[in-house]
Protein backbone atom coordinates (compact mmCIF):
# COMPACT_ATOMS: atom_id res chain seq x y z
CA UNK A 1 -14.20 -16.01 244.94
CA UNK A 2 -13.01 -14.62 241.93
CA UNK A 3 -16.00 -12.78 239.46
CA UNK A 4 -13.93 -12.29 236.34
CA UNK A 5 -12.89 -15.47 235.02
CA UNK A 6 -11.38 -14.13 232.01
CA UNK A 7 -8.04 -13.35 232.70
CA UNK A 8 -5.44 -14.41 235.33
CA UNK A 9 -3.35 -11.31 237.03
CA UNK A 10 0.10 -12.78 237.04
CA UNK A 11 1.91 -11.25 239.78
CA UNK A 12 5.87 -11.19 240.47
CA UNK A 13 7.68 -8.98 243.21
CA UNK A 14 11.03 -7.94 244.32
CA UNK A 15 11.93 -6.65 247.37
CA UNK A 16 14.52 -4.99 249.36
CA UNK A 17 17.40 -7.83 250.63
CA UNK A 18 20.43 -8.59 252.18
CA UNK A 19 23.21 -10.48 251.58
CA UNK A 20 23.15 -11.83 255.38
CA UNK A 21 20.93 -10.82 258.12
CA UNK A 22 18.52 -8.00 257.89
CA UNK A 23 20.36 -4.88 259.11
CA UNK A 24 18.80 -3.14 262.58
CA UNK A 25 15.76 -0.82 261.46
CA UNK A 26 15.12 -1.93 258.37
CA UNK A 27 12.78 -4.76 257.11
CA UNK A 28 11.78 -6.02 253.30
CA UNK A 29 9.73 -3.65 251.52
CA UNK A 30 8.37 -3.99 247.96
CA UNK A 31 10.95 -2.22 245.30
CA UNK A 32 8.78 -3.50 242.62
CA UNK A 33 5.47 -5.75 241.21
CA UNK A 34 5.82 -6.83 237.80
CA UNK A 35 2.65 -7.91 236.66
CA UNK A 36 0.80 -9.46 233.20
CA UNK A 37 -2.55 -10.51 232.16
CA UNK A 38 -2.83 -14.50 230.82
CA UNK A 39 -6.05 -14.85 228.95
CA UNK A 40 -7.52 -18.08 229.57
CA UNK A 41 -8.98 -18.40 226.55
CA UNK A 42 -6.91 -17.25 224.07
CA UNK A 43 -3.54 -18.01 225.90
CA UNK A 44 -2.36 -14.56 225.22
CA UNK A 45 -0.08 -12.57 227.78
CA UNK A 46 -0.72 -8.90 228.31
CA UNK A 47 -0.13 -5.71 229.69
CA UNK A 48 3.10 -6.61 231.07
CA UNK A 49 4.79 -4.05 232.97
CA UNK A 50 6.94 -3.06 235.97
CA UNK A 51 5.86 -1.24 238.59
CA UNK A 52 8.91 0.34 240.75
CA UNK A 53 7.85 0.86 244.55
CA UNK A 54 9.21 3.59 246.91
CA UNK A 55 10.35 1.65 249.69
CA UNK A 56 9.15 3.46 253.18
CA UNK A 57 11.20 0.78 255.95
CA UNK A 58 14.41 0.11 254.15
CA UNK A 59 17.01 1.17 251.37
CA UNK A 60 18.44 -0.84 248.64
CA UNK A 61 21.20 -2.80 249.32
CA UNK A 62 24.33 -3.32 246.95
CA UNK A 63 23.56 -6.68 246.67
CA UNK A 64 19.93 -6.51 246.10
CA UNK A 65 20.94 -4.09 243.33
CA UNK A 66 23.04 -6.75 241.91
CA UNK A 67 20.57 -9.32 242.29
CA UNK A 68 17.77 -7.22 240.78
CA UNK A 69 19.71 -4.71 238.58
CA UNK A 70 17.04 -2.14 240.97
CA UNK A 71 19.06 0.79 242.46
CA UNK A 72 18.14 3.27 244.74
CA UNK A 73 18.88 5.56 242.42
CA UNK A 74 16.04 4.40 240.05
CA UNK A 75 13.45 4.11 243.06
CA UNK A 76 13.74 7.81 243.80
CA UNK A 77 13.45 9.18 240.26
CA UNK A 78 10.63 6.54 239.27
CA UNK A 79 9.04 4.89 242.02
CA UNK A 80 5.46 5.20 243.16
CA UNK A 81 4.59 4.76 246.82
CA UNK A 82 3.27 1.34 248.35
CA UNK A 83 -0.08 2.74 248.31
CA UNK A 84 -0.61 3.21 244.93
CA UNK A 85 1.11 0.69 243.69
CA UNK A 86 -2.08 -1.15 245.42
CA UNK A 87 -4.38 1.50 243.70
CA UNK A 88 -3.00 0.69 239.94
CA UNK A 89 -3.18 -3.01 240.64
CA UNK A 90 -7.06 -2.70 241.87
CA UNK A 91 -7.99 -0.35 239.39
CA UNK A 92 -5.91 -1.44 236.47
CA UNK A 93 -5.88 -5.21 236.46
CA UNK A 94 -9.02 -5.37 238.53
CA UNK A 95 -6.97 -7.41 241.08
CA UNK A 96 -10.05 -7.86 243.62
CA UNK A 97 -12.26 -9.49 241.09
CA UNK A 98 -9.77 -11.76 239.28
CA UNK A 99 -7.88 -15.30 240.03
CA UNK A 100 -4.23 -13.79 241.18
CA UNK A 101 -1.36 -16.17 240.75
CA UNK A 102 2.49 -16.03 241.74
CA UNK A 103 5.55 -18.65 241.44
CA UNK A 104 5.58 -19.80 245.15
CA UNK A 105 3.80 -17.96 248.24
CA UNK A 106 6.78 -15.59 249.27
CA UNK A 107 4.33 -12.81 247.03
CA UNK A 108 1.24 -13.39 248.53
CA UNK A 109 3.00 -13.06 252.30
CA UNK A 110 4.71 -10.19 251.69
CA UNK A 111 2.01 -8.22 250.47
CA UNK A 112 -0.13 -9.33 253.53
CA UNK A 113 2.75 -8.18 255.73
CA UNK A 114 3.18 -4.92 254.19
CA UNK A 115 -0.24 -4.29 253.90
CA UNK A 116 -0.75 -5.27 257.47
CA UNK A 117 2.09 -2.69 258.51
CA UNK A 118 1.50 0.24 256.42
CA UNK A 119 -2.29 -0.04 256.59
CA UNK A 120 -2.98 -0.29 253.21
CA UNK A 121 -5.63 -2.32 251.80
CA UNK A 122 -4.99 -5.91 250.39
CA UNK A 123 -4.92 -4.92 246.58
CA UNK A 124 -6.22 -8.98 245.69
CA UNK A 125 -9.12 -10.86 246.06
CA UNK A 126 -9.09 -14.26 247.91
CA UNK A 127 -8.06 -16.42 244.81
CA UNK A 128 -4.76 -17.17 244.64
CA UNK A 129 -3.01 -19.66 242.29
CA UNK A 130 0.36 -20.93 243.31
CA UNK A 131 1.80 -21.79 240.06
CA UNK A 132 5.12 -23.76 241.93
CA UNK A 133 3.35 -25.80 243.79
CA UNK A 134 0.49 -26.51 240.91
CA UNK A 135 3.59 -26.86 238.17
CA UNK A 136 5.07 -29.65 240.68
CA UNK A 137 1.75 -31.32 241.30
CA UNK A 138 1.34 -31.41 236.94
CA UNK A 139 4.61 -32.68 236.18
CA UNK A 140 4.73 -35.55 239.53
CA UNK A 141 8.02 -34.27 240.40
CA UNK A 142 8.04 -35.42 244.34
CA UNK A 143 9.45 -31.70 244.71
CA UNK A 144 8.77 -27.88 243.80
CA UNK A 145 11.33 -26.20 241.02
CA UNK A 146 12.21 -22.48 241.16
CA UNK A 147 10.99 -20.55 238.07
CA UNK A 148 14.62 -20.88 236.34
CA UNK A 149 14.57 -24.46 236.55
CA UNK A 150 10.66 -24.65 235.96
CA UNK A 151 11.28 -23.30 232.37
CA UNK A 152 14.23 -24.80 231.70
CA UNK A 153 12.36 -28.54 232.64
CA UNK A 154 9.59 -27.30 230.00
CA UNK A 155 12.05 -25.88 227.15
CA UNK A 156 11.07 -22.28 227.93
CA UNK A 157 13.62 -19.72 227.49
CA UNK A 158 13.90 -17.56 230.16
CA UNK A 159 12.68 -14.03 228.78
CA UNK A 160 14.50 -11.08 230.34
CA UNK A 161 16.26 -10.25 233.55
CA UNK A 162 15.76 -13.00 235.80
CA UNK A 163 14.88 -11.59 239.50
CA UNK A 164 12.47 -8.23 237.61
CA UNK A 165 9.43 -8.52 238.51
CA UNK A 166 8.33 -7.37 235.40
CA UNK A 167 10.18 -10.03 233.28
CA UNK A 168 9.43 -12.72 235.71
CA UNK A 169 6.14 -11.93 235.77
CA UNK A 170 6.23 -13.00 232.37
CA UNK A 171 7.88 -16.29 232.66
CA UNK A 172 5.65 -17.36 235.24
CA UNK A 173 2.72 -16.51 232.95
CA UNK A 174 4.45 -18.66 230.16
CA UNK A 175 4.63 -22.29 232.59
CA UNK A 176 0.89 -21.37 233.59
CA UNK A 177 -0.33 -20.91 230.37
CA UNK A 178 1.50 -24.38 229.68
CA UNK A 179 -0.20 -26.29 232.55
CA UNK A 180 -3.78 -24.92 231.64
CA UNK A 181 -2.93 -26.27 227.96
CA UNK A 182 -1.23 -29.15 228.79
């Protein structure tokens, strides 16, 4: 359960992709975690910020680059490793302690499934807030939107570079601090 109920850690990732199958030897490995703090109270979204992740199982592909604007380039000049990637978001956001939310569950699995292969400790506590399913279940749509689309149903420009973690991180922190007022 989550002990700090004064902020939400808004959590966004991208990781490495294909424009088909997953090449032979390689597997999806975070490139980067955007992140932001939503204060419940005041409604105010902080700390945003990108965190670029050295991938360890795969490279960046050119079509990830083009989805992501990420390039390989870029990971090896600025990129951190997986680990402490893990170590800023426990220490920095306090990510054990507080209510973690992302637009669907793909982030929550793949950080399990790195984690669980690199044998690095689950950065988050056990409170997660699925903020597609819970903007779906608000609005009594019958059906889930993705974040483009979730925005766009609520008026909400989309801020950024859609498929950056750190601008999506953003976003999503924008439609969840419209359900919690709304």
């Amino acid at each position: 359960m989550a002990k700090k109920l004064d902020k939400i850690v808004v959590v966004d990732i991208e990781a490495t992709c294909w424009e088909n199958t997953v090449p032979k030897d390689m597997v999806h490995d975070i490139i980067e975690v955007g992140i932001c703090l939503l204060d419940i109270h005041t409604g105010e979204i902080t700390d945003n910020r990108g965190i670029l992740v050295t991938p360890e199982r795969s490279t960046v592909s050119p079509f990830c680059t083009e989805l992501t604007t990420i390039t390989q380039e870029m990971l090896d000049k600025e990129a951190v490793p997986f680990k402490e990637a893990c170590s800023i978001l426990k220490k920095e956001y306090l990510t054990q302690s507080r209510a973690w939310a992302s637009f669907g569950a793909y982030d929550q699995k793949q950080f399990t499934k790195q984690c669980d292969a690199t044998g690095v400790g689950y950065p988050f506590g056990p409170s997660h807030i699925n903020v597609k399913t819970l903007y779906a279940l608000k609005q009594r749509l019958g059906h889930e939107l993705g974040m483009a689309g979730a925005l766009e149903h609520l008026d909400i420009p989309l801020e950024g570079t859609h498929h950056r973690g750190v601008d999506d991180a953003k976003n999503i922190a924008k439609i969840l601090r419209w359900i919690l007022n709304n």
